[in-house]
PDB file of N, CA and C in Angstrom:
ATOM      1  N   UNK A   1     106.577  79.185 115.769  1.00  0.00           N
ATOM      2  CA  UNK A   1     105.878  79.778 114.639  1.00  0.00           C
ATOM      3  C   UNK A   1     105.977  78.821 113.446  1.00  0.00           C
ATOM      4  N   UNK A   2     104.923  78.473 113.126  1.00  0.00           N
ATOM      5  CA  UNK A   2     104.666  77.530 111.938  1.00  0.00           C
ATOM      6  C   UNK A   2     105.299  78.493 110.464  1.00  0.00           C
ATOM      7  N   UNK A   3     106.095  77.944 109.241  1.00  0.00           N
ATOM      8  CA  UNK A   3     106.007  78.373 107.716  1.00  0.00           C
ATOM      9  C   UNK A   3     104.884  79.405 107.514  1.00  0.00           C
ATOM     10  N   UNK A   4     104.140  78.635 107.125  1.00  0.00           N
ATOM     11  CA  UNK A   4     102.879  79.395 107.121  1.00  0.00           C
ATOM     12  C   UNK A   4     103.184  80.840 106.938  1.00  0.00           C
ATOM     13  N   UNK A   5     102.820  80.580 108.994  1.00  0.00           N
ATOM     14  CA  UNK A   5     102.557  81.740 109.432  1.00  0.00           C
ATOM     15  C   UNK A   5     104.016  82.993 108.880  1.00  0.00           C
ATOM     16  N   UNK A   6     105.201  82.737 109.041  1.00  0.00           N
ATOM     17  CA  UNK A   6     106.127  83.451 108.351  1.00  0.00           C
ATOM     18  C   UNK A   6     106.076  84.095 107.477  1.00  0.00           C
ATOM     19  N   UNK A   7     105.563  83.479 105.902  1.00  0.00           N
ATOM     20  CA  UNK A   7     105.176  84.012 104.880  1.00  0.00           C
ATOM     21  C   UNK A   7     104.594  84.640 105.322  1.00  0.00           C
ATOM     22  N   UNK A   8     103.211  84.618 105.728  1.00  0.00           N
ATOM     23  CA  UNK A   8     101.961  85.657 105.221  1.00  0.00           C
ATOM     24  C   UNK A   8     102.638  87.159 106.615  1.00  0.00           C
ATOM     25  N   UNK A   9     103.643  86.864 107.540  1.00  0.00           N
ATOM     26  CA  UNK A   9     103.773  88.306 108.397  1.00  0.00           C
ATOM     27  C   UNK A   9     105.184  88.562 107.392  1.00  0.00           C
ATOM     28  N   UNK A  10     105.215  88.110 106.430  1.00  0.00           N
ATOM     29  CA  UNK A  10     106.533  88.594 105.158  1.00  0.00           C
ATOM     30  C   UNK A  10     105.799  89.078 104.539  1.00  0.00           C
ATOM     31  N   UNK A  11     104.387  88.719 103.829  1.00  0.00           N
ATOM     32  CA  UNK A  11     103.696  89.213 103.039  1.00  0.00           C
ATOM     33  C   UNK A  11     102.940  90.903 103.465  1.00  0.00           C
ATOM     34  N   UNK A  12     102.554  90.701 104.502  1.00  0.00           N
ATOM     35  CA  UNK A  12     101.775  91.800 105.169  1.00  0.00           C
ATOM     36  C   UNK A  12     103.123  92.676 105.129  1.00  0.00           C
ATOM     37  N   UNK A  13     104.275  92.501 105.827  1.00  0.00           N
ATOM     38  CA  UNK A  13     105.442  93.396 106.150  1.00  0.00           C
ATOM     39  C   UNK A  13     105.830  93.853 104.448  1.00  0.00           C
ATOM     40  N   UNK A  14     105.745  93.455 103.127  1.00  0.00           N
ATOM     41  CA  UNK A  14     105.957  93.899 101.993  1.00  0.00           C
ATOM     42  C   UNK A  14     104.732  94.502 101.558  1.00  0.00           C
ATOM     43  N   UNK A  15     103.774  94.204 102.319  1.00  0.00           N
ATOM     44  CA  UNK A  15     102.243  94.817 101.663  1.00  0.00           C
ATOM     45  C   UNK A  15     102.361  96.320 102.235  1.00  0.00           C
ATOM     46  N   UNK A  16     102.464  96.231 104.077  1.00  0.00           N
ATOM     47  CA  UNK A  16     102.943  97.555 104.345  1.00  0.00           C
ATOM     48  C   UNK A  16     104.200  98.778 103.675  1.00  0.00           C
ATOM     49  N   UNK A  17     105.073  97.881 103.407  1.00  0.00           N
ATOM     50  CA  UNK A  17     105.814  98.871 102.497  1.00  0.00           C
ATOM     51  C   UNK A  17     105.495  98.973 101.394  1.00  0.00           C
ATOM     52  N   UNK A  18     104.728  98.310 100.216  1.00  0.00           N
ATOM     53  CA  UNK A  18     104.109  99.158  99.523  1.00  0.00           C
ATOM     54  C   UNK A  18     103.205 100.182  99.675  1.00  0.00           C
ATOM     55  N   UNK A  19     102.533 100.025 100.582  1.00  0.00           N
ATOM     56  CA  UNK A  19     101.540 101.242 101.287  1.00  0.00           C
ATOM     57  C   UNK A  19     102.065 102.554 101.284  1.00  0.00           C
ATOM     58  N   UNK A  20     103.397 102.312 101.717  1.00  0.00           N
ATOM     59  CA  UNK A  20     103.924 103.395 102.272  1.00  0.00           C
ATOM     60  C   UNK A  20     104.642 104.246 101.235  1.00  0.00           C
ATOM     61  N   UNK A  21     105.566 103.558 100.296  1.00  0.00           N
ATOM     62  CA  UNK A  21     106.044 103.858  99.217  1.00  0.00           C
ATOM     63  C   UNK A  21     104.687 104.740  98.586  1.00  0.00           C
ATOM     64  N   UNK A  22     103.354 103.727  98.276  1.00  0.00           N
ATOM     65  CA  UNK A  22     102.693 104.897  97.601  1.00  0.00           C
ATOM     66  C   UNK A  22     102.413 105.923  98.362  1.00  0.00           C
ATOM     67  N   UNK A  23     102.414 106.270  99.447  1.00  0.00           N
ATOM     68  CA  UNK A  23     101.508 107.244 100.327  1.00  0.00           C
ATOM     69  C   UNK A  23     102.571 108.146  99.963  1.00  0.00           C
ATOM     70  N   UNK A  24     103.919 107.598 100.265  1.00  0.00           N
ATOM     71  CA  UNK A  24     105.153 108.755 100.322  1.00  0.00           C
ATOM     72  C   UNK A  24     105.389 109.494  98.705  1.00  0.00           C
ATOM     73  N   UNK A  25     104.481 108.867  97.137  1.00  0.00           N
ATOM     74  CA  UNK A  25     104.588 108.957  96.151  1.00  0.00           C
ATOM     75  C   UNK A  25     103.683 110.046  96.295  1.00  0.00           C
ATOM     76  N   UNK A  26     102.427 109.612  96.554  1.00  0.00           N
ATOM     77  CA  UNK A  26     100.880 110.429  96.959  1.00  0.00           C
ATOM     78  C   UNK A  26     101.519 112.147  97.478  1.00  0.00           C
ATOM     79  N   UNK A  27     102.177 111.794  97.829  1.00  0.00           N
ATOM     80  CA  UNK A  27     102.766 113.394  98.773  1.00  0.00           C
ATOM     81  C   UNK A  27     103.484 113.916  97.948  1.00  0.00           C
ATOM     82  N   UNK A  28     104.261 113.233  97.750  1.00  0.00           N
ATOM     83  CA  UNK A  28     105.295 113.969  96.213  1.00  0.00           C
ATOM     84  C   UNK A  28     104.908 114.497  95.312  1.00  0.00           C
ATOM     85  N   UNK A  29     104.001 113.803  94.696  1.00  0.00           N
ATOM     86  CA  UNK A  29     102.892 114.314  93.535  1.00  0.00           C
ATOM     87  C   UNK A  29     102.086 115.510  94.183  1.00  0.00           C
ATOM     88  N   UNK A  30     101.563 115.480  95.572  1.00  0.00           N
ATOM     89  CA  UNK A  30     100.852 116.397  96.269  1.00  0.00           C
ATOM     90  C   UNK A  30      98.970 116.119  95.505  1.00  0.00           C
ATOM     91  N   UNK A  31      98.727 114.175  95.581  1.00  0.00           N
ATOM     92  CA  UNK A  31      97.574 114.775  95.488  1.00  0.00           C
ATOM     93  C   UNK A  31      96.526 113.581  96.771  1.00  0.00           C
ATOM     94  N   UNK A  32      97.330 113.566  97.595  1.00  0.00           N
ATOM     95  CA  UNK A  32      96.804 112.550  98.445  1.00  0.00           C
ATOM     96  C   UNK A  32      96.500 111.288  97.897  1.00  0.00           C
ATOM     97  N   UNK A  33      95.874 110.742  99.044  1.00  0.00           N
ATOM     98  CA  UNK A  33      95.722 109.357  98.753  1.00  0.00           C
ATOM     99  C   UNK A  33      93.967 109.184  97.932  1.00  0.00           C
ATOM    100  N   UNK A  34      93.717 108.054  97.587  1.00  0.00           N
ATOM    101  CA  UNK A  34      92.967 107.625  96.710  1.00  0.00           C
ATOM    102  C   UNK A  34      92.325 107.229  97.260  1.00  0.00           C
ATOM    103  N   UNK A  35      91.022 107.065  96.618  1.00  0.00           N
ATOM    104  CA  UNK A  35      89.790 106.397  96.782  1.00  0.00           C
ATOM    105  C   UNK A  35      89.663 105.460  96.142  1.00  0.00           C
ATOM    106  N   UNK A  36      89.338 103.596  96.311  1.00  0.00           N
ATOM    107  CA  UNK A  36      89.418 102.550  96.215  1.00  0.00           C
ATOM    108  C   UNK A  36      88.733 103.170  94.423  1.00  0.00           C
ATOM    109  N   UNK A  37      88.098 103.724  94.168  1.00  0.00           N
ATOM    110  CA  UNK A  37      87.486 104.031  93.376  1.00  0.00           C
ATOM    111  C   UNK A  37      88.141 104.499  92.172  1.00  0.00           C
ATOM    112  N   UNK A  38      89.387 105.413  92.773  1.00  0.00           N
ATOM    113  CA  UNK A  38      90.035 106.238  91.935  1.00  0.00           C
ATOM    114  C   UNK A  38      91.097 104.893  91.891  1.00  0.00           C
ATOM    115  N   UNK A  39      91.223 104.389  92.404  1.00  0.00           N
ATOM    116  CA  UNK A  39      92.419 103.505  92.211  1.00  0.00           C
ATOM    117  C   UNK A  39      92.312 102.656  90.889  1.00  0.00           C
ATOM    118  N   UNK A  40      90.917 101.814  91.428  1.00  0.00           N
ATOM    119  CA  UNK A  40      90.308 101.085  90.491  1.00  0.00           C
ATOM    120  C   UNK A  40      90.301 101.859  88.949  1.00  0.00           C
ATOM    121  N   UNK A  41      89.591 103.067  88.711  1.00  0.00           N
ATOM    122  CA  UNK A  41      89.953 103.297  87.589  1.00  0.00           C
ATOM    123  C   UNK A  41      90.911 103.871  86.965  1.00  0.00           C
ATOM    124  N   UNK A  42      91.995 104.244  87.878  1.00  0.00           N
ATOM    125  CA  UNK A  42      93.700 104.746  87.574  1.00  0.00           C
ATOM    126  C   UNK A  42      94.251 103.459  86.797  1.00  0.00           C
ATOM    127  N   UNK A  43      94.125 102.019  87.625  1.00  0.00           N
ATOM    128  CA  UNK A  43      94.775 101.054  86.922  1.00  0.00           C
ATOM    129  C   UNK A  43      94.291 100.517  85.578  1.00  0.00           C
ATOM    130  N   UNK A  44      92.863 100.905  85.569  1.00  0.00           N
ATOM    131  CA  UNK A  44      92.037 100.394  84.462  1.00  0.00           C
ATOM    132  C   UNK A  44      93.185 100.939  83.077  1.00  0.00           C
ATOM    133  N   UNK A  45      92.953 102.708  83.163  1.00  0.00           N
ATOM    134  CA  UNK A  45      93.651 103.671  82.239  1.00  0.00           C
ATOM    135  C   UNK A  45      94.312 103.033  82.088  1.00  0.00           C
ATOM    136  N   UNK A  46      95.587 102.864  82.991  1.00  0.00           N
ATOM    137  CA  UNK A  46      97.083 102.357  82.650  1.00  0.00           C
ATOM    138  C   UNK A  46      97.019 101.375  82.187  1.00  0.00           C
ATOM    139  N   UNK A  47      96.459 100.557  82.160  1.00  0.00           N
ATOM    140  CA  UNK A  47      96.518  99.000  81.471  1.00  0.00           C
ATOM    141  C   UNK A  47      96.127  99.249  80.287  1.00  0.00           C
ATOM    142  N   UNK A  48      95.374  99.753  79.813  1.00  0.00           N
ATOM    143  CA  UNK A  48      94.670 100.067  78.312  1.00  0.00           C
ATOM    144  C   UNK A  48      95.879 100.858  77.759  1.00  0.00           C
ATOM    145  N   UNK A  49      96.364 102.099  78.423  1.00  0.00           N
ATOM    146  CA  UNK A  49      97.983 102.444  77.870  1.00  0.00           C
ATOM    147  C   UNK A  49      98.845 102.178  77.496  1.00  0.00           C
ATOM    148  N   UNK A  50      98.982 100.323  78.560  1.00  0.00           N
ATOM    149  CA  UNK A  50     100.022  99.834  78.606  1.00  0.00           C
ATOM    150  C   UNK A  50     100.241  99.137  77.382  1.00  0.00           C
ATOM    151  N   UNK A  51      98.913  98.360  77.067  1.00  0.00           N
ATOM    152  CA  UNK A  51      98.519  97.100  76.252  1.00  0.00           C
ATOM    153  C   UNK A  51      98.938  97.888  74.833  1.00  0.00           C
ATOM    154  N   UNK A  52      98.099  99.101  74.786  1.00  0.00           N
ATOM    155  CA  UNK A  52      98.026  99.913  73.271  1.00  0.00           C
ATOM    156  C   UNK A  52      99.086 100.955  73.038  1.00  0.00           C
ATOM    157  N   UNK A  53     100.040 101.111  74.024  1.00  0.00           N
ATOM    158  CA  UNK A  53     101.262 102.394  74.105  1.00  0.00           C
ATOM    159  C   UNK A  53     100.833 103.567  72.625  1.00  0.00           C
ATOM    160  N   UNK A  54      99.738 103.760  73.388  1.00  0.00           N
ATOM    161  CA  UNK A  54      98.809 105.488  72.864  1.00  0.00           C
ATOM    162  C   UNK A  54      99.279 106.314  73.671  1.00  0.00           C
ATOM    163  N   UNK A  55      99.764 107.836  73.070  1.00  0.00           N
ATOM    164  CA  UNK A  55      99.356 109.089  74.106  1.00  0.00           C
ATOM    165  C   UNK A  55      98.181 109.298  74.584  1.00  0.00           C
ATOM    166  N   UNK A  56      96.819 108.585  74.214  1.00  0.00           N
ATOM    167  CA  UNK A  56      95.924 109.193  74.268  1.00  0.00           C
ATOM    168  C   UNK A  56      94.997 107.564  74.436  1.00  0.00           C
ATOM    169  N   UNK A  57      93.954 107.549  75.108  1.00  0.00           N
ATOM    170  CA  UNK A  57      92.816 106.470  75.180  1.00  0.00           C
ATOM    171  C   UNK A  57      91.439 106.844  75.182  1.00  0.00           C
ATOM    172  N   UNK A  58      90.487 106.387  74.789  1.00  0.00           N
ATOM    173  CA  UNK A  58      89.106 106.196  74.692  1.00  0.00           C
ATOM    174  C   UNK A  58      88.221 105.185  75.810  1.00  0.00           C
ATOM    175  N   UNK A  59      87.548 106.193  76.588  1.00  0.00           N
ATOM    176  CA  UNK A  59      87.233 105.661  77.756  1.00  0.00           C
ATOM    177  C   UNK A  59      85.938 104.404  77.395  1.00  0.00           C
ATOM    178  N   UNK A  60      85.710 104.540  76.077  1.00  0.00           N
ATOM    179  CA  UNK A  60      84.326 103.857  75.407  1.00  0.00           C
ATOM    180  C   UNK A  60      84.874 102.629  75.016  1.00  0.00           C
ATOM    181  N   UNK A  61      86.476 102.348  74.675  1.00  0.00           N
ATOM    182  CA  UNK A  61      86.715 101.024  74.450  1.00  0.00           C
ATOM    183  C   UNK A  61      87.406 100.304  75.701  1.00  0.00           C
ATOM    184  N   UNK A  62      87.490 100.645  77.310  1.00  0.00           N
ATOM    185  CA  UNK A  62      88.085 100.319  78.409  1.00  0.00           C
ATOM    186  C   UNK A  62      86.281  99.499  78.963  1.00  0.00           C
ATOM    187  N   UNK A  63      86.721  98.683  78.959  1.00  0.00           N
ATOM    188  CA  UNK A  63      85.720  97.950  80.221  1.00  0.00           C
ATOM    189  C   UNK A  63      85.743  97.784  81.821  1.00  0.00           C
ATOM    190  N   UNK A  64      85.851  99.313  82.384  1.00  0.00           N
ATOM    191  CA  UNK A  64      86.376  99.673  83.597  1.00  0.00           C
ATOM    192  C   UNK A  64      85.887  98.491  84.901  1.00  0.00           C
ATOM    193  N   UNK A  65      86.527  97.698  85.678  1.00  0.00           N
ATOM    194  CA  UNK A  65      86.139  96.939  86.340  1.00  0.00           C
ATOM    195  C   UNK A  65      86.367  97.219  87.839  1.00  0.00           C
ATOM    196  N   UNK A  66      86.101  96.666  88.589  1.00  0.00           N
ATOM    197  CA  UNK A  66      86.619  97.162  89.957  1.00  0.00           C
ATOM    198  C   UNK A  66      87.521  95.750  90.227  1.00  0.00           C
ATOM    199  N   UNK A  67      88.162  96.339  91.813  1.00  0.00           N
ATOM    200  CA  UNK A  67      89.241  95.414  92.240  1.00  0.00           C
ATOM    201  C   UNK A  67      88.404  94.117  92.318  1.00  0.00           C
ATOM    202  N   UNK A  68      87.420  94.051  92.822  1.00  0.00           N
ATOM    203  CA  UNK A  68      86.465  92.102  92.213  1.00  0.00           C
ATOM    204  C   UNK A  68      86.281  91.642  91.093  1.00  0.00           C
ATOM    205  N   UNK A  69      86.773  92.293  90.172  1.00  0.00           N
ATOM    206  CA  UNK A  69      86.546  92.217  88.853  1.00  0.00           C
ATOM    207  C   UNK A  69      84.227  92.802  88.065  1.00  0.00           C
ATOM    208  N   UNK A  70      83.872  93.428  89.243  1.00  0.00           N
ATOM    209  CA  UNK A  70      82.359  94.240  88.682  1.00  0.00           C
ATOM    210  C   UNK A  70      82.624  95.341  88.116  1.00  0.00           C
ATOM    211  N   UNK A  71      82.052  95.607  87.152  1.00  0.00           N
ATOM    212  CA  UNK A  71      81.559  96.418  86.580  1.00  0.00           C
ATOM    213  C   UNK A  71      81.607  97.723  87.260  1.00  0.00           C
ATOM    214  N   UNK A  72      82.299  98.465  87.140  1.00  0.00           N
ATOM    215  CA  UNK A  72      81.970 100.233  87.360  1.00  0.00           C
ATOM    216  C   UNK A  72      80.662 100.996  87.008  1.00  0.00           C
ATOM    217  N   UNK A  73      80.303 101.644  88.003  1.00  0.00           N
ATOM    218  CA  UNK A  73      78.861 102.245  87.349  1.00  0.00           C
ATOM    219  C   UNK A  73      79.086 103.350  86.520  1.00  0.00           C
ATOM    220  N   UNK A  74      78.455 103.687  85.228  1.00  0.00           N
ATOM    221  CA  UNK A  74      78.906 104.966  84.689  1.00  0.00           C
ATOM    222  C   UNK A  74      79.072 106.165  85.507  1.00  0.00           C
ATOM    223  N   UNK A  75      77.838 106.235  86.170  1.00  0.00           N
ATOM    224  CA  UNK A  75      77.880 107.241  87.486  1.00  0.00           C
ATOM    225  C   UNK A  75      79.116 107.639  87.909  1.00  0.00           C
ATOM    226  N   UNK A  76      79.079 106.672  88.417  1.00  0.00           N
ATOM    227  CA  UNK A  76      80.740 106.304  89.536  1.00  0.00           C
ATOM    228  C   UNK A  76      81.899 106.800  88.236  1.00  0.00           C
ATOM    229  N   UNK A  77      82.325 106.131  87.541  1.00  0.00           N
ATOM    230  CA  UNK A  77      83.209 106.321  86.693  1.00  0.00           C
ATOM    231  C   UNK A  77      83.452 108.290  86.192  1.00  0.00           C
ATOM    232  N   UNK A  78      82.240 108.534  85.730  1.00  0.00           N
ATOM    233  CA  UNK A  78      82.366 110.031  85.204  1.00  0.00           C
ATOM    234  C   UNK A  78      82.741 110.842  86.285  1.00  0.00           C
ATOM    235  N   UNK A  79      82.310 110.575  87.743  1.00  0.00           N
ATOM    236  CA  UNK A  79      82.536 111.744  88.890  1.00  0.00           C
ATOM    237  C   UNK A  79      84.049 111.673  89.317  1.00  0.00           C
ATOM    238  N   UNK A  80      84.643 109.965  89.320  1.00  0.00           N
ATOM    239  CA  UNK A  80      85.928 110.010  88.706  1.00  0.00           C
ATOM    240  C   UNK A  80      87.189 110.064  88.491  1.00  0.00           C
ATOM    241  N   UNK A  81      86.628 110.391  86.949  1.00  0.00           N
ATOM    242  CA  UNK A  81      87.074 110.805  86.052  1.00  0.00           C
ATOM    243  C   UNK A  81      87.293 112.442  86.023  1.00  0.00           C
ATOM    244  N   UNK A  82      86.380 112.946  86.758  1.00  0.00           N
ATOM    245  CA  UNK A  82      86.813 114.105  86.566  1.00  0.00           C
ATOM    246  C   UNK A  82      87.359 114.493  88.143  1.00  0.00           C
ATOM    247  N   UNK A  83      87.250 113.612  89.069  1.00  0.00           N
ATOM    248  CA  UNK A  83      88.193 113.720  90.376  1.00  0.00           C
ATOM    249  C   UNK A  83      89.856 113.510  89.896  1.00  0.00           C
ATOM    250  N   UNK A  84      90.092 112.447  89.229  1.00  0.00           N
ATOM    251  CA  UNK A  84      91.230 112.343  88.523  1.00  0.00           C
ATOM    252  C   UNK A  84      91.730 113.267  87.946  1.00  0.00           C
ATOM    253  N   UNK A  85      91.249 113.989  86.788  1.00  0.00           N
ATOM    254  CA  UNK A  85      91.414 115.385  86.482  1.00  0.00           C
ATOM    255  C   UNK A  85      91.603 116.426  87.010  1.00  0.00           C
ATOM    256  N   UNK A  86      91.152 116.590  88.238  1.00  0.00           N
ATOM    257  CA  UNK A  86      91.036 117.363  89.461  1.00  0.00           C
ATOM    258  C   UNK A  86      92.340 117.383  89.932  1.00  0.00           C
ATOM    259  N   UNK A  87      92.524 115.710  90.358  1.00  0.00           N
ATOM    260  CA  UNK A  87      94.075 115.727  90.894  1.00  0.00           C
ATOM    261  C   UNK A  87      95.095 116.248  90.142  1.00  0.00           C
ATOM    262  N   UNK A  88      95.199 116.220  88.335  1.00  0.00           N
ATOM    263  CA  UNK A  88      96.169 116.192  87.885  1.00  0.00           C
ATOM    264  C   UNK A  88      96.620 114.772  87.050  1.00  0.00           C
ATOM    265  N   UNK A  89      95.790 113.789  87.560  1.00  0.00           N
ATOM    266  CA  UNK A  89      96.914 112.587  87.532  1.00  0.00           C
ATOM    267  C   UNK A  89      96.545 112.014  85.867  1.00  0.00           C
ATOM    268  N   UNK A  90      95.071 112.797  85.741  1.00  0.00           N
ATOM    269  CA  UNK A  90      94.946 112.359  84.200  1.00  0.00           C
ATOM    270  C   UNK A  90      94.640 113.977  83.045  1.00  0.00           C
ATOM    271  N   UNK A  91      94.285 113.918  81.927  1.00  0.00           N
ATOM    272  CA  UNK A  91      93.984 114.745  81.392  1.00  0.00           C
ATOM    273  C   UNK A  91      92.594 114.555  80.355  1.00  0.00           C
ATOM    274  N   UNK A  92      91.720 115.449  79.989  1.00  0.00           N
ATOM    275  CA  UNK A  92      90.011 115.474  79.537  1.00  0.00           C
ATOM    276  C   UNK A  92      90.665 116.031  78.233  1.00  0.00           C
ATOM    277  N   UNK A  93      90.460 115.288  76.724  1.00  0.00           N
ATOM    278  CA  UNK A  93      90.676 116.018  75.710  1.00  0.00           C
ATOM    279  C   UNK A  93      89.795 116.060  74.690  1.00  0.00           C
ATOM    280  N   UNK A  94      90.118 116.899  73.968  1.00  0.00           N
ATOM    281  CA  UNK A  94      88.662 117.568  72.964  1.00  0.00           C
ATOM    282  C   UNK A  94      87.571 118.675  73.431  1.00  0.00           C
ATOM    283  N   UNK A  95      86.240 118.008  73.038  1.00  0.00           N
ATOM    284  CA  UNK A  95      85.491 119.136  73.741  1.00  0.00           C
ATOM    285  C   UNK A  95      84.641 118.125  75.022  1.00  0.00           C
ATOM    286  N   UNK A  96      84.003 119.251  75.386  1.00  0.00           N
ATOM    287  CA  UNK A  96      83.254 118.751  76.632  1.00  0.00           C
ATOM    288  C   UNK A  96      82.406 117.314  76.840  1.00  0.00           C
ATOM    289  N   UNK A  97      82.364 116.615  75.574  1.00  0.00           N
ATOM    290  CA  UNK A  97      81.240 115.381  75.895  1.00  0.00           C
ATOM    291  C   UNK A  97      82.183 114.136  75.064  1.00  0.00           C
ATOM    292  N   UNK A  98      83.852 114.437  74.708  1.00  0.00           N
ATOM    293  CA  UNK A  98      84.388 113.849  73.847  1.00  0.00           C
ATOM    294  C   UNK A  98      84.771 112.759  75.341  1.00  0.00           C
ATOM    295  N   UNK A  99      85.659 111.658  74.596  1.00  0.00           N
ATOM    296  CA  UNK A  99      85.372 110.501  75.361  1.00  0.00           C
ATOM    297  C   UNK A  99      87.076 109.794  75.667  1.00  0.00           C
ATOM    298  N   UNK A 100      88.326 110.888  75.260  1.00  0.00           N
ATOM    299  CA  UNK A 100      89.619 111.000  75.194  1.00  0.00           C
ATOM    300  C   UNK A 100      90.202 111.523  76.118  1.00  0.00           C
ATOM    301  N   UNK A 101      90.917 110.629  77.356  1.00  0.00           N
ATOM    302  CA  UNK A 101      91.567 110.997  78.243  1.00  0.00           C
ATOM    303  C   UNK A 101      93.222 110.402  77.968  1.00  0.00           C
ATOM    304  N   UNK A 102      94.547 110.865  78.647  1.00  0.00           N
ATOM    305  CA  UNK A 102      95.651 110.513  78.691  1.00  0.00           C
ATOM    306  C   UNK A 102      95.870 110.934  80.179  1.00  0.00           C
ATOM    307  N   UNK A 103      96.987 110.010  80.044  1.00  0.00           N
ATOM    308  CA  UNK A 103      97.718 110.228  81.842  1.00  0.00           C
ATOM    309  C   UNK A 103      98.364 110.941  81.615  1.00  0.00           C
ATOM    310  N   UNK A 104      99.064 111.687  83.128  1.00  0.00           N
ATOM    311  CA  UNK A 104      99.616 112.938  82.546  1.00  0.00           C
ATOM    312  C   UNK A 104     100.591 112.041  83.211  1.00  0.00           C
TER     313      UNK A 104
END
């Protein structure tokens, strides 16, 4: 077995245990696993959280991207956004068309 090859079945063998760690998180929380979609804009949130340590963010100043770095469709983003909400994992504040979410 070539170097190489070592690393990357080290890499995959730490990639799988992160998998698993989240799946086993996913259950704990009780809201299953994610959609590449929901992922994509879970990390978006958190980074804008992270950067600005707000209780609270504005989805109008996040430039939601996907894991290739494209553009999110608003579409895509609002259905969500409120799948996220659904789960729990974020929160919708103000009134109905306001643009203020926080993680819970």
């Amino acid at each position: 077995m070539v170097a190489g090859e070592v690393i990357l079945k080290s890499k995959v063998n730490k990639l799988g245990n992160l998998i698993e760690i989240f799946d086993e998180m996913s259950k704990d929380l009780n809201f299953g696993r994610l959609s590449n979609s929901e992922k994509d804009v879970l990390l978006n949130i958190s980074r804008q959280y992270s950067s600005k340590k707000q209780q609270e963010i504005n989805i109008k100043e996040i430039n939601f991207v996907d894991y290739e770095g494209k553009p999110i469709a608003k579409s895509t983003l609002y259905k969500v956004l409120k799948s996220l909400c659904d789960k729990n994992l974020i929160s919708h504040l103000g009134s109905l068309r306001s643009s203020r979410y926080k993680l819970n």
